[in-house]
C-alpha atoms as a PDB file:
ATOM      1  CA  UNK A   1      93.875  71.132 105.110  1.00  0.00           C
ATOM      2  CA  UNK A   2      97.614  70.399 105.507  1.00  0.00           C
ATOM      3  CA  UNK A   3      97.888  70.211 101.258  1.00  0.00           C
ATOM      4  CA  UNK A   4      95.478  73.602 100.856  1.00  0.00           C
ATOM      5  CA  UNK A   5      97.893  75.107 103.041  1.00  0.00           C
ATOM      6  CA  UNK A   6     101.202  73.717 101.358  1.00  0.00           C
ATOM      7  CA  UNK A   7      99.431  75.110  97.805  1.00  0.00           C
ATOM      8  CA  UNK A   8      98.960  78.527  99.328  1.00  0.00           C
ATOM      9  CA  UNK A   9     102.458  78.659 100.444  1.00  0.00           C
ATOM     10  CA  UNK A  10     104.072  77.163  96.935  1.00  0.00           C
ATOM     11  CA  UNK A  11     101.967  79.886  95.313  1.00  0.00           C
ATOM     12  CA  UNK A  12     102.704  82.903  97.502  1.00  0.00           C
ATOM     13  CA  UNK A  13     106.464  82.006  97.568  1.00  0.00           C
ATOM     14  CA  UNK A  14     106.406  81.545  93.317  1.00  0.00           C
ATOM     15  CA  UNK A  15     104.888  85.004  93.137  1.00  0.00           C
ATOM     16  CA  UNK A  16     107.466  86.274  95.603  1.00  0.00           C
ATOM     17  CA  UNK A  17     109.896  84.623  93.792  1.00  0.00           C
ATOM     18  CA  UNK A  18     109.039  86.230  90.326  1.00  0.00           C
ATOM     19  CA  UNK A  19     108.382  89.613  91.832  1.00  0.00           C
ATOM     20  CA  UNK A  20     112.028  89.568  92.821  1.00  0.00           C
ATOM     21  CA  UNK A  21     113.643  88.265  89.764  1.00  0.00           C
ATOM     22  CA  UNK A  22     111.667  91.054  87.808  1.00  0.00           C
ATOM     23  CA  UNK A  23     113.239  93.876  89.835  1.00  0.00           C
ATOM     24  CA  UNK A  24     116.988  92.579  89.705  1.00  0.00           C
ATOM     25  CA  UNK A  25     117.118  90.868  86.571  1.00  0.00           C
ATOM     26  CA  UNK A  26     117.631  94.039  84.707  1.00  0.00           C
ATOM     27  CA  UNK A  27     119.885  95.737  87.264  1.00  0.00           C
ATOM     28  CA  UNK A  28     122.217  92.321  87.525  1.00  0.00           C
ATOM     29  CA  UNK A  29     121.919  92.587  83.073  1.00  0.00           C
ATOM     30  CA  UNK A  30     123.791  95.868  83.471  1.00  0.00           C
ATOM     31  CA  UNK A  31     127.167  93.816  85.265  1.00  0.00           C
ATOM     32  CA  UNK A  32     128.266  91.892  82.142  1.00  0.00           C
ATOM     33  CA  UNK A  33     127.472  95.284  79.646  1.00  0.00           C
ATOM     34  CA  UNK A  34     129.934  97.102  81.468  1.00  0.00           C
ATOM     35  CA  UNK A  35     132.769  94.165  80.842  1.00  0.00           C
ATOM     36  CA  UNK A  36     132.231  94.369  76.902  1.00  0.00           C
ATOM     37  CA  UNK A  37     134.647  94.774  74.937  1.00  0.00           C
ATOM     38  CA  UNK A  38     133.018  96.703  72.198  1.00  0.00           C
ATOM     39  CA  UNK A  39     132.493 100.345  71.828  1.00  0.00           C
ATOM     40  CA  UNK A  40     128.436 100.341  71.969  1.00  0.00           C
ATOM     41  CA  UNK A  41     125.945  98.988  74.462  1.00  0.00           C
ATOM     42  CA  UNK A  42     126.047  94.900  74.519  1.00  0.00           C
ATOM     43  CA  UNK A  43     127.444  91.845  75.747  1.00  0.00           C
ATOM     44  CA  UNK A  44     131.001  90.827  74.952  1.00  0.00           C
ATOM     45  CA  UNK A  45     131.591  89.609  72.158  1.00  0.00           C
ATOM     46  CA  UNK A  46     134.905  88.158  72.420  1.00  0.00           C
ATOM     47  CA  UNK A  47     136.306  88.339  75.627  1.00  0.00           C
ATOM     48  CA  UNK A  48     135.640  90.432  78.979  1.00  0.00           C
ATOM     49  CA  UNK A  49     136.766  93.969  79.093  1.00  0.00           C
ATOM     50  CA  UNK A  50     137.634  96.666  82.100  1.00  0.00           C
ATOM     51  CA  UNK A  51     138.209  99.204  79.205  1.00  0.00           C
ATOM     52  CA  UNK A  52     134.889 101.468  80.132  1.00  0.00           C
ATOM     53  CA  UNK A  53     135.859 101.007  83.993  1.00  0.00           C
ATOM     54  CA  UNK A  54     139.658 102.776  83.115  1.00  0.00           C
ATOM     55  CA  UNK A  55     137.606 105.276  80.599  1.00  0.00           C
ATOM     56  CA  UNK A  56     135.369 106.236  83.426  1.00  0.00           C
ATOM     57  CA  UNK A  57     138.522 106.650  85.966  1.00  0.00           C
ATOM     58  CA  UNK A  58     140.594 109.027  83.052  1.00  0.00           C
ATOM     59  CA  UNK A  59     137.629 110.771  82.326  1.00  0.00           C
ATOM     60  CA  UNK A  60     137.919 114.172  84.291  1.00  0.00           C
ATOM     61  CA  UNK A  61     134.165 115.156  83.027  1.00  0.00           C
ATOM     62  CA  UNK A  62     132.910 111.854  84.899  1.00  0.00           C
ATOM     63  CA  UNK A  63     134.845 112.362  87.968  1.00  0.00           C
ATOM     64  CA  UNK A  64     134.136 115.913  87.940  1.00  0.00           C
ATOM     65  CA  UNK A  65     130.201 115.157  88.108  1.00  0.00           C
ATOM     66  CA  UNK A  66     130.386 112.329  90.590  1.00  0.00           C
ATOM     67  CA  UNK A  67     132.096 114.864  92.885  1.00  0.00           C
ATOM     68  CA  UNK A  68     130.137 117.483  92.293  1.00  0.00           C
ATOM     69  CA  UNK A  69     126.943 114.545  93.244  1.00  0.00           C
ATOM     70  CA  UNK A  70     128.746 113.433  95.965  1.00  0.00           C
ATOM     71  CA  UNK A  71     129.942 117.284  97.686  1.00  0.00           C
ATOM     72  CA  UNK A  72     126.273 118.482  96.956  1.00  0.00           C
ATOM     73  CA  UNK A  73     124.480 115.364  98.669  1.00  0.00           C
ATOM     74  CA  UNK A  74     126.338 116.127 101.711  1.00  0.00           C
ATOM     75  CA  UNK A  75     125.470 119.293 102.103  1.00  0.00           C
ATOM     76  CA  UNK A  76     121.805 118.774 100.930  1.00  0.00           C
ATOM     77  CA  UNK A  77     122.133 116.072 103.848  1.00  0.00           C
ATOM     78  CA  UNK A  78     123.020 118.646 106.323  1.00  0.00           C
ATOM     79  CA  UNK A  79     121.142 121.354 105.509  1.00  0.00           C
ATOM     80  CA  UNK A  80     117.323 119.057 105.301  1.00  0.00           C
ATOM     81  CA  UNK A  81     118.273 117.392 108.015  1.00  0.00           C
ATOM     82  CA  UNK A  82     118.711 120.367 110.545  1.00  0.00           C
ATOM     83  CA  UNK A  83     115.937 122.655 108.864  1.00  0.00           C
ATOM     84  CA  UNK A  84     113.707 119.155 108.662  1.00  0.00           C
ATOM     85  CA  UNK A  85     114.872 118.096 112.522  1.00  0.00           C
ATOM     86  CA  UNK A  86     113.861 122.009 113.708  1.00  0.00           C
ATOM     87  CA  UNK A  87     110.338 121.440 111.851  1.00  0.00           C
ATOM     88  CA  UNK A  88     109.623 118.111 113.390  1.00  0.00           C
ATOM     89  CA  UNK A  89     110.530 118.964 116.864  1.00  0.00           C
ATOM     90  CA  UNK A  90     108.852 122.316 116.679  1.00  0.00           C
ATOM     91  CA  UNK A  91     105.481 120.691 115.180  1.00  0.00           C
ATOM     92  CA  UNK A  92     106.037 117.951 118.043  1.00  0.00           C
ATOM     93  CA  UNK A  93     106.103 120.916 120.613  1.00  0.00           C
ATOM     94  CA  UNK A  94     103.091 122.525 119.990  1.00  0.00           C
ATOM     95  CA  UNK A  95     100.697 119.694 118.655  1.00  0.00           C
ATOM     96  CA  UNK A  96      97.904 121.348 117.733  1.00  0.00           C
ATOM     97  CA  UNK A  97      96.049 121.729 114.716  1.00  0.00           C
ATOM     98  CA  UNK A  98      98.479 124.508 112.830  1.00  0.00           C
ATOM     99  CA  UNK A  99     101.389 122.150 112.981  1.00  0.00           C
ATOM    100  CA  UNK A 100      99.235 119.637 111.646  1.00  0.00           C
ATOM    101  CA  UNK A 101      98.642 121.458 108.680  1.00  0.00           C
ATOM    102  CA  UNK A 102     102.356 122.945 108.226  1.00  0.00           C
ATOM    103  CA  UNK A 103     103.226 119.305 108.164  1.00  0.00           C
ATOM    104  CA  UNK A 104     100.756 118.554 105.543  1.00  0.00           C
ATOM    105  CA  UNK A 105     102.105 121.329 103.662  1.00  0.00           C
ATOM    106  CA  UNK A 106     105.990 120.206 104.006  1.00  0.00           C
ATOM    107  CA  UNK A 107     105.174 117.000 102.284  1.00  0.00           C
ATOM    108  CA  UNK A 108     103.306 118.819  99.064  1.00  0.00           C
ATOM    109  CA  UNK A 109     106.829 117.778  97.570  1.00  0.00           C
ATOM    110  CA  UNK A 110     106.573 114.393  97.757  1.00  0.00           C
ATOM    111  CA  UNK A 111     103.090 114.407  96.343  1.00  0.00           C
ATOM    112  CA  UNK A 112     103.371 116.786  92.854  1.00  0.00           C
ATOM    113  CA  UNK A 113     104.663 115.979  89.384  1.00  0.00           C
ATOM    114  CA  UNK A 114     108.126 116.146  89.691  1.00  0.00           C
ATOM    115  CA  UNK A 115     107.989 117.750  86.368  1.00  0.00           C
ATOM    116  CA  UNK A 116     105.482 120.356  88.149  1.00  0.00           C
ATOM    117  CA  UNK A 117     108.004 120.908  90.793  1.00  0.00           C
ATOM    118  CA  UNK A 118     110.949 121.384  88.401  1.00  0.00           C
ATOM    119  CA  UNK A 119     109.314 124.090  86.186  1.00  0.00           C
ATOM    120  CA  UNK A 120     108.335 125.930  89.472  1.00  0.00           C
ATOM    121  CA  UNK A 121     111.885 125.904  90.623  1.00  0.00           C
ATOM    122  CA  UNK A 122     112.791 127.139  86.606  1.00  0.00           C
ATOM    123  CA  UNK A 123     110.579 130.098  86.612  1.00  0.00           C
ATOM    124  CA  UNK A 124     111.734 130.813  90.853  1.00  0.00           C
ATOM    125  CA  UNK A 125     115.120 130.432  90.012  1.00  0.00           C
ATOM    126  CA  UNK A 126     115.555 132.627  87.291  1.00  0.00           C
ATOM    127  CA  UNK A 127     113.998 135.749  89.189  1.00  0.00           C
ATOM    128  CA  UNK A 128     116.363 134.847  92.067  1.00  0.00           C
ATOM    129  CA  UNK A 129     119.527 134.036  89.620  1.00  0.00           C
ATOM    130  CA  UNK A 130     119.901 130.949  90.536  1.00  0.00           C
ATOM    131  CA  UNK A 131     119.943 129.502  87.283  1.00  0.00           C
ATOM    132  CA  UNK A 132     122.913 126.932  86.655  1.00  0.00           C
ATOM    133  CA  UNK A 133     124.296 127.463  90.171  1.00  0.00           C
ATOM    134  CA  UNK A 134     125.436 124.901  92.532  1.00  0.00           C
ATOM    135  CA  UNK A 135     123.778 127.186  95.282  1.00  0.00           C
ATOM    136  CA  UNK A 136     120.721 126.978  92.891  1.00  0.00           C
ATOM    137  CA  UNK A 137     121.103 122.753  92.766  1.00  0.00           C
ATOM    138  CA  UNK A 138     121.601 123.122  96.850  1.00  0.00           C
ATOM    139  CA  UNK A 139     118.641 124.577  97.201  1.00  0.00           C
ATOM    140  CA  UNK A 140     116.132 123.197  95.263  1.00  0.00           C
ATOM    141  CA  UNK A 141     117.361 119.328  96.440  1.00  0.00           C
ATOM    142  CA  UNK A 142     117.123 120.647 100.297  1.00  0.00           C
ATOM    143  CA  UNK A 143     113.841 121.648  99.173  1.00  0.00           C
ATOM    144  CA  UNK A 144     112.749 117.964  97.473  1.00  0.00           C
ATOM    145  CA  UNK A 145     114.415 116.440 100.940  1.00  0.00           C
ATOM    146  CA  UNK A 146     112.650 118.108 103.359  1.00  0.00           C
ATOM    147  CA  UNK A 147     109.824 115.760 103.674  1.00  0.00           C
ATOM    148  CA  UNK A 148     111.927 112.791 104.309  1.00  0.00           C
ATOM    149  CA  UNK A 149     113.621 114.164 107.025  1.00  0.00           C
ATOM    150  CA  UNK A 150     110.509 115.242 108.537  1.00  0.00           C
ATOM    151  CA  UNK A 151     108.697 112.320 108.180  1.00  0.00           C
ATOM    152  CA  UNK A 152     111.749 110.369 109.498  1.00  0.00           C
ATOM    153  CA  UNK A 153     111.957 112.758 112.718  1.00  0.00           C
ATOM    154  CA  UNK A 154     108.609 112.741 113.206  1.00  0.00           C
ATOM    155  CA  UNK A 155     108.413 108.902 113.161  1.00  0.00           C
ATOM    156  CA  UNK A 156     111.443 108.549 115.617  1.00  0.00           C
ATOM    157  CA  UNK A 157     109.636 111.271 118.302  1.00  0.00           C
ATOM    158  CA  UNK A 158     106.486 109.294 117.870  1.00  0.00           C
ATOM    159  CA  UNK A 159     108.172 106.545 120.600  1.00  0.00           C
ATOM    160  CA  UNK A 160     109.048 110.181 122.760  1.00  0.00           C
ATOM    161  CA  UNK A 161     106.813 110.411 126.071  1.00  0.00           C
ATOM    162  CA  UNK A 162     105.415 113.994 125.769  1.00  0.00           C
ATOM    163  CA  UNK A 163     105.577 114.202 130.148  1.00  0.00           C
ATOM    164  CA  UNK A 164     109.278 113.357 129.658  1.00  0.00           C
ATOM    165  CA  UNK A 165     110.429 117.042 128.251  1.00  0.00           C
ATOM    166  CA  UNK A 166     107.649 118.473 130.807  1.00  0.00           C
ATOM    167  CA  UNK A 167     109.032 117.049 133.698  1.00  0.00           C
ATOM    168  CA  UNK A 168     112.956 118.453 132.769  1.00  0.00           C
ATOM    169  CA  UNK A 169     110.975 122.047 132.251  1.00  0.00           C
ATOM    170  CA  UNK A 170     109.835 121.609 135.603  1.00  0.00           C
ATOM    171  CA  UNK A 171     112.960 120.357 137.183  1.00  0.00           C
ATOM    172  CA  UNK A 172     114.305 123.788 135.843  1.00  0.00           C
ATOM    173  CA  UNK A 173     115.931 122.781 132.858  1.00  0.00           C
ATOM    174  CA  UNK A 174     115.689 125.415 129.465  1.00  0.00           C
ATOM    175  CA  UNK A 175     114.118 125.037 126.591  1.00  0.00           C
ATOM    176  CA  UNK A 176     117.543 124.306 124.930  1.00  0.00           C
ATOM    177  CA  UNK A 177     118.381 122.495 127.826  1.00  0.00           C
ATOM    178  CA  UNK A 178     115.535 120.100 127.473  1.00  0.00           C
ATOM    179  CA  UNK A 179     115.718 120.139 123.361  1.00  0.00           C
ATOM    180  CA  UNK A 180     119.968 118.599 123.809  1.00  0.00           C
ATOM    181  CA  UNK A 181     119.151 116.390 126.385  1.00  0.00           C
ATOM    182  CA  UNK A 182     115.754 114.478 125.690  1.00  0.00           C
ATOM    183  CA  UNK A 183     114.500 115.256 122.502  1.00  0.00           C
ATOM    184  CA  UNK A 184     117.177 115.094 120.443  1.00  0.00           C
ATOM    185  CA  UNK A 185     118.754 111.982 121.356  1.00  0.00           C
ATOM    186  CA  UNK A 186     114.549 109.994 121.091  1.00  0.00           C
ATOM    187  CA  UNK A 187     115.094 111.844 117.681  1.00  0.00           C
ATOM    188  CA  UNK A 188     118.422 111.051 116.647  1.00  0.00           C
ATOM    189  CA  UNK A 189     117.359 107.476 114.823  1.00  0.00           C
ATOM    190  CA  UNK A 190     114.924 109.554 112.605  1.00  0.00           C
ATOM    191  CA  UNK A 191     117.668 112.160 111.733  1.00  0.00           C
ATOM    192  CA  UNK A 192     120.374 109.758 110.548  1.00  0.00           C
ATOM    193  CA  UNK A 193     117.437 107.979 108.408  1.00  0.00           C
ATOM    194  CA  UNK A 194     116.508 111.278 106.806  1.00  0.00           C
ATOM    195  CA  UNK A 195     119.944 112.446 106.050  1.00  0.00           C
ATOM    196  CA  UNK A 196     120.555 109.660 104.705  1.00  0.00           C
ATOM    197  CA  UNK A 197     117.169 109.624 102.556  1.00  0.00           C
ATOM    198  CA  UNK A 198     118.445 113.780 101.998  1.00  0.00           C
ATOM    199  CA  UNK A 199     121.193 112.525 100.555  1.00  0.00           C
ATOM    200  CA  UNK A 200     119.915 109.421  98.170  1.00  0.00           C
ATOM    201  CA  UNK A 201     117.519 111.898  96.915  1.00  0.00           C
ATOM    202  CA  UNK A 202     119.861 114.723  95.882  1.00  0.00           C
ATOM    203  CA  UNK A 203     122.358 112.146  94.645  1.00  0.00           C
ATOM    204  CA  UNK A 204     119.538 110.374  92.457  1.00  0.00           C
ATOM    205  CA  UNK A 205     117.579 113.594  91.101  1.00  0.00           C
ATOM    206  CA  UNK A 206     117.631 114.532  87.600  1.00  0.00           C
ATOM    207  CA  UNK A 207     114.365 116.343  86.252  1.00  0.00           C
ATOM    208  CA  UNK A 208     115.009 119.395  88.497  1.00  0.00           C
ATOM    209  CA  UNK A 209     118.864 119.799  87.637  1.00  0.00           C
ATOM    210  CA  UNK A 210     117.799 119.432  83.859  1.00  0.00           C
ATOM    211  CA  UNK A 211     115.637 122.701  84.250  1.00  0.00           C
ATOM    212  CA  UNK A 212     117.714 124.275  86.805  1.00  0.00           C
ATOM    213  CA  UNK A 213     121.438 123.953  84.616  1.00  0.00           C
ATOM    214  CA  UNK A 214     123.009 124.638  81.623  1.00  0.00           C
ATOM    215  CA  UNK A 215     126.591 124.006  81.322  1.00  0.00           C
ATOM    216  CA  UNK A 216     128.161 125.281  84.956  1.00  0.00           C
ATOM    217  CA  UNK A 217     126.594 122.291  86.713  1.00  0.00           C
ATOM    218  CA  UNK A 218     126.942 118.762  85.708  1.00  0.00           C
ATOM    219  CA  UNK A 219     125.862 115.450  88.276  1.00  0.00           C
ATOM    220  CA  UNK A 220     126.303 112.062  87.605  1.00  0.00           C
ATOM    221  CA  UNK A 221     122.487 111.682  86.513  1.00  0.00           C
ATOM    222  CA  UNK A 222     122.903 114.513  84.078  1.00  0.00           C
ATOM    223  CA  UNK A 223     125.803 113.405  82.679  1.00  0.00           C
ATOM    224  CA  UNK A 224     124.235 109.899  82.233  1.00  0.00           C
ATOM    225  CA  UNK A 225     121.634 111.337  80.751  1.00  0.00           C
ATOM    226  CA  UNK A 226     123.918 113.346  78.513  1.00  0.00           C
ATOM    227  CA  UNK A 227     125.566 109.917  77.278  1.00  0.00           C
ATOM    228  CA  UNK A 228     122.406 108.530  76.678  1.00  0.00           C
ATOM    229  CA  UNK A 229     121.615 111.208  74.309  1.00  0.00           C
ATOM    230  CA  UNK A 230     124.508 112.097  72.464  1.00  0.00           C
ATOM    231  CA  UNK A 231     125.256 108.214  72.455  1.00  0.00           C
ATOM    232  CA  UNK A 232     125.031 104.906  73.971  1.00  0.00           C
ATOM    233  CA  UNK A 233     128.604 105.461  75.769  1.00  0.00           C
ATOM    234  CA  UNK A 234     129.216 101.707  77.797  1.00  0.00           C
ATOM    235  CA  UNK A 235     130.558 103.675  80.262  1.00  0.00           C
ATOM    236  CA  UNK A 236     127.338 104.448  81.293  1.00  0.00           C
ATOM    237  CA  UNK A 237     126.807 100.772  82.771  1.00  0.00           C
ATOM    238  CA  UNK A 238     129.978 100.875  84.247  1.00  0.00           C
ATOM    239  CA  UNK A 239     129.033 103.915  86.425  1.00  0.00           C
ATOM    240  CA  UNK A 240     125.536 101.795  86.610  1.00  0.00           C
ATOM    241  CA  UNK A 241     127.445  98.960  88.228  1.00  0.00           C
ATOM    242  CA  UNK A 242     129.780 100.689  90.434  1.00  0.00           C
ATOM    243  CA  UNK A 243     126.326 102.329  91.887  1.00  0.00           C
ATOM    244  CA  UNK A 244     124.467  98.814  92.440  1.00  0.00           C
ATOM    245  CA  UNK A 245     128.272  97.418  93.915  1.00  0.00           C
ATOM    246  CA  UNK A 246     128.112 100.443  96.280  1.00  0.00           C
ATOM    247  CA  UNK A 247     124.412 100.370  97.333  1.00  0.00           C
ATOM    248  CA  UNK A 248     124.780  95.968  98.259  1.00  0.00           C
ATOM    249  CA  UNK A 249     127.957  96.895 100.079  1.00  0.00           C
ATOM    250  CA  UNK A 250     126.238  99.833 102.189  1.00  0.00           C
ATOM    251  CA  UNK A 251     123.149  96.963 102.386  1.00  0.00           C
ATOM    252  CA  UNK A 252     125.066  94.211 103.971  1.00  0.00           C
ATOM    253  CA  UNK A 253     126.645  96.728 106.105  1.00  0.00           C
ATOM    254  CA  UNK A 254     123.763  98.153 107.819  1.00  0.00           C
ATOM    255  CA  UNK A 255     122.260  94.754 107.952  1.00  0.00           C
ATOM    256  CA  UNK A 256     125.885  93.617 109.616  1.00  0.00           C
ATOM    257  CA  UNK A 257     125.542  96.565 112.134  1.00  0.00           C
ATOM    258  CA  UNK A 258     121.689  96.289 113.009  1.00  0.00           C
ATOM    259  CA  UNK A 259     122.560  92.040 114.183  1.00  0.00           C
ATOM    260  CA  UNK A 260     125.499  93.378 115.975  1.00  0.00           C
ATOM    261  CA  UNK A 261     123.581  95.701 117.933  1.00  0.00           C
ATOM    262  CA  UNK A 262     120.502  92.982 118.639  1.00  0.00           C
END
């Protein structure tokens, strides 16, 4: 029994093993690409370079995009996570079988085509004249982020006692009153996990901004995708690596904070 049970484990652990060197083993390829020291996509040749690290720093078209990612994340962030956080807490209010189905309906996003979604904005857009706008970008990424935040919210007031907000009604306290002082701290939790999810998502999109812009608005994933098409620019796996260095350092961070507070 013991040795049946020893095989399992080797065999589960291998295939967890594998699993996990198939999903990094191409990211962790991308680290020594961006230290080559030749003009075109490969490993160095000769000796290790930082010269598509300095080319992405003097480059005022890449800096100009990752700021233009980074400004319109946050206020995609904002803006899902206060229309997604009035939703949730609305829906949570009444419970019945109309919020049910409004909540189905918020999360349509998550479940068509991206490529669906993306001409719908296109043909939208361009009767609104929103086409190649930042308010245009704003909009349609608030749009894609809405589920998250609602399904974050609605997660985090799932642990919220519905006789708690009744019995501050009761004791005389406002609807705004009770909204500040009980349900928006249970959902708190849920709104910094969907802002953050708000903001990953309009950070990582691409297929909507290449329908949605022209020339006016460039992010980092267009202009990626822009260097993958005009060329293979190894630049392109520096921003790559500086994104992976960024998304382990904000890991071990939150894991760092989440012991801390246990």
């Amino acid at each position: 029994m013991m040795q049946r049970t020893s095989g399992f484990r080797i065999f589960f652990m291998t295939g967890a093993w594998m699993v996990l060197a198939f999903l990094l083993l191409p990211i962790l390829v991308v680290i020594p690409v961006s230290l080559t020291d030749t003009s075109y996509i490969g490993l160095p040749k000769e000796e290790l370079s930082l010269q598509h690290y300095v080319a992405y720093f003097q480059d005022p078209r890449w800096l100009a995009a990752t700021w233009t990612s980074v400004w319109v994340g946050l206020v995609v962030a904002v803006c899902a996570t206060v229309l997604g956080t009035a939703f949730a807490i609305g829906c949570w209010f009444l419970s019945n079988r109309a919020s049910t189905v409004a909540r189905w309906i918020l999360i349509t996003p998550i479940l068509v085509p991206p490529v669906v979604q993306s001409l719908g904005f296109y043909r939208f857009w361009v009767t609104l004249g929103l086409i190649d706008t930042h308010g245009g970008v704003i909009l349609a990424h608030t749009l894609l982020a809405l589920p998250y935040v609602s399904i974050s919210v609605f997660a985090a007031l799932a642990n919220l006692d519905p006789r708690i907000p009744q019995a501050a009604r009761s004791l005389g306290a406002s609807v705004w009153q009770t909204v500040r002082a009980v349900v928006l701290p249970a959902a708190m939790p849920g709104m910094v996990t969907g802002g953050i999810f708000a903001f990953i998502v309009s950070f990582d999109e691409i297929v909507g901004v290449l329908f949605i812009t022209v020339r006016n608005v460039s992010t980092l994933p267009k202009k990626i995708w822009e260097g993958i098409q005009e060329s293979i620019d190894p630049t392109i796996a520096s921003v790559a690596t500086m994104l992976v260095m960024l998304t382990l350092v904000a890991t071990v961070i939150v894991i760092w904070r989440a012991r801390g507070t246990t």
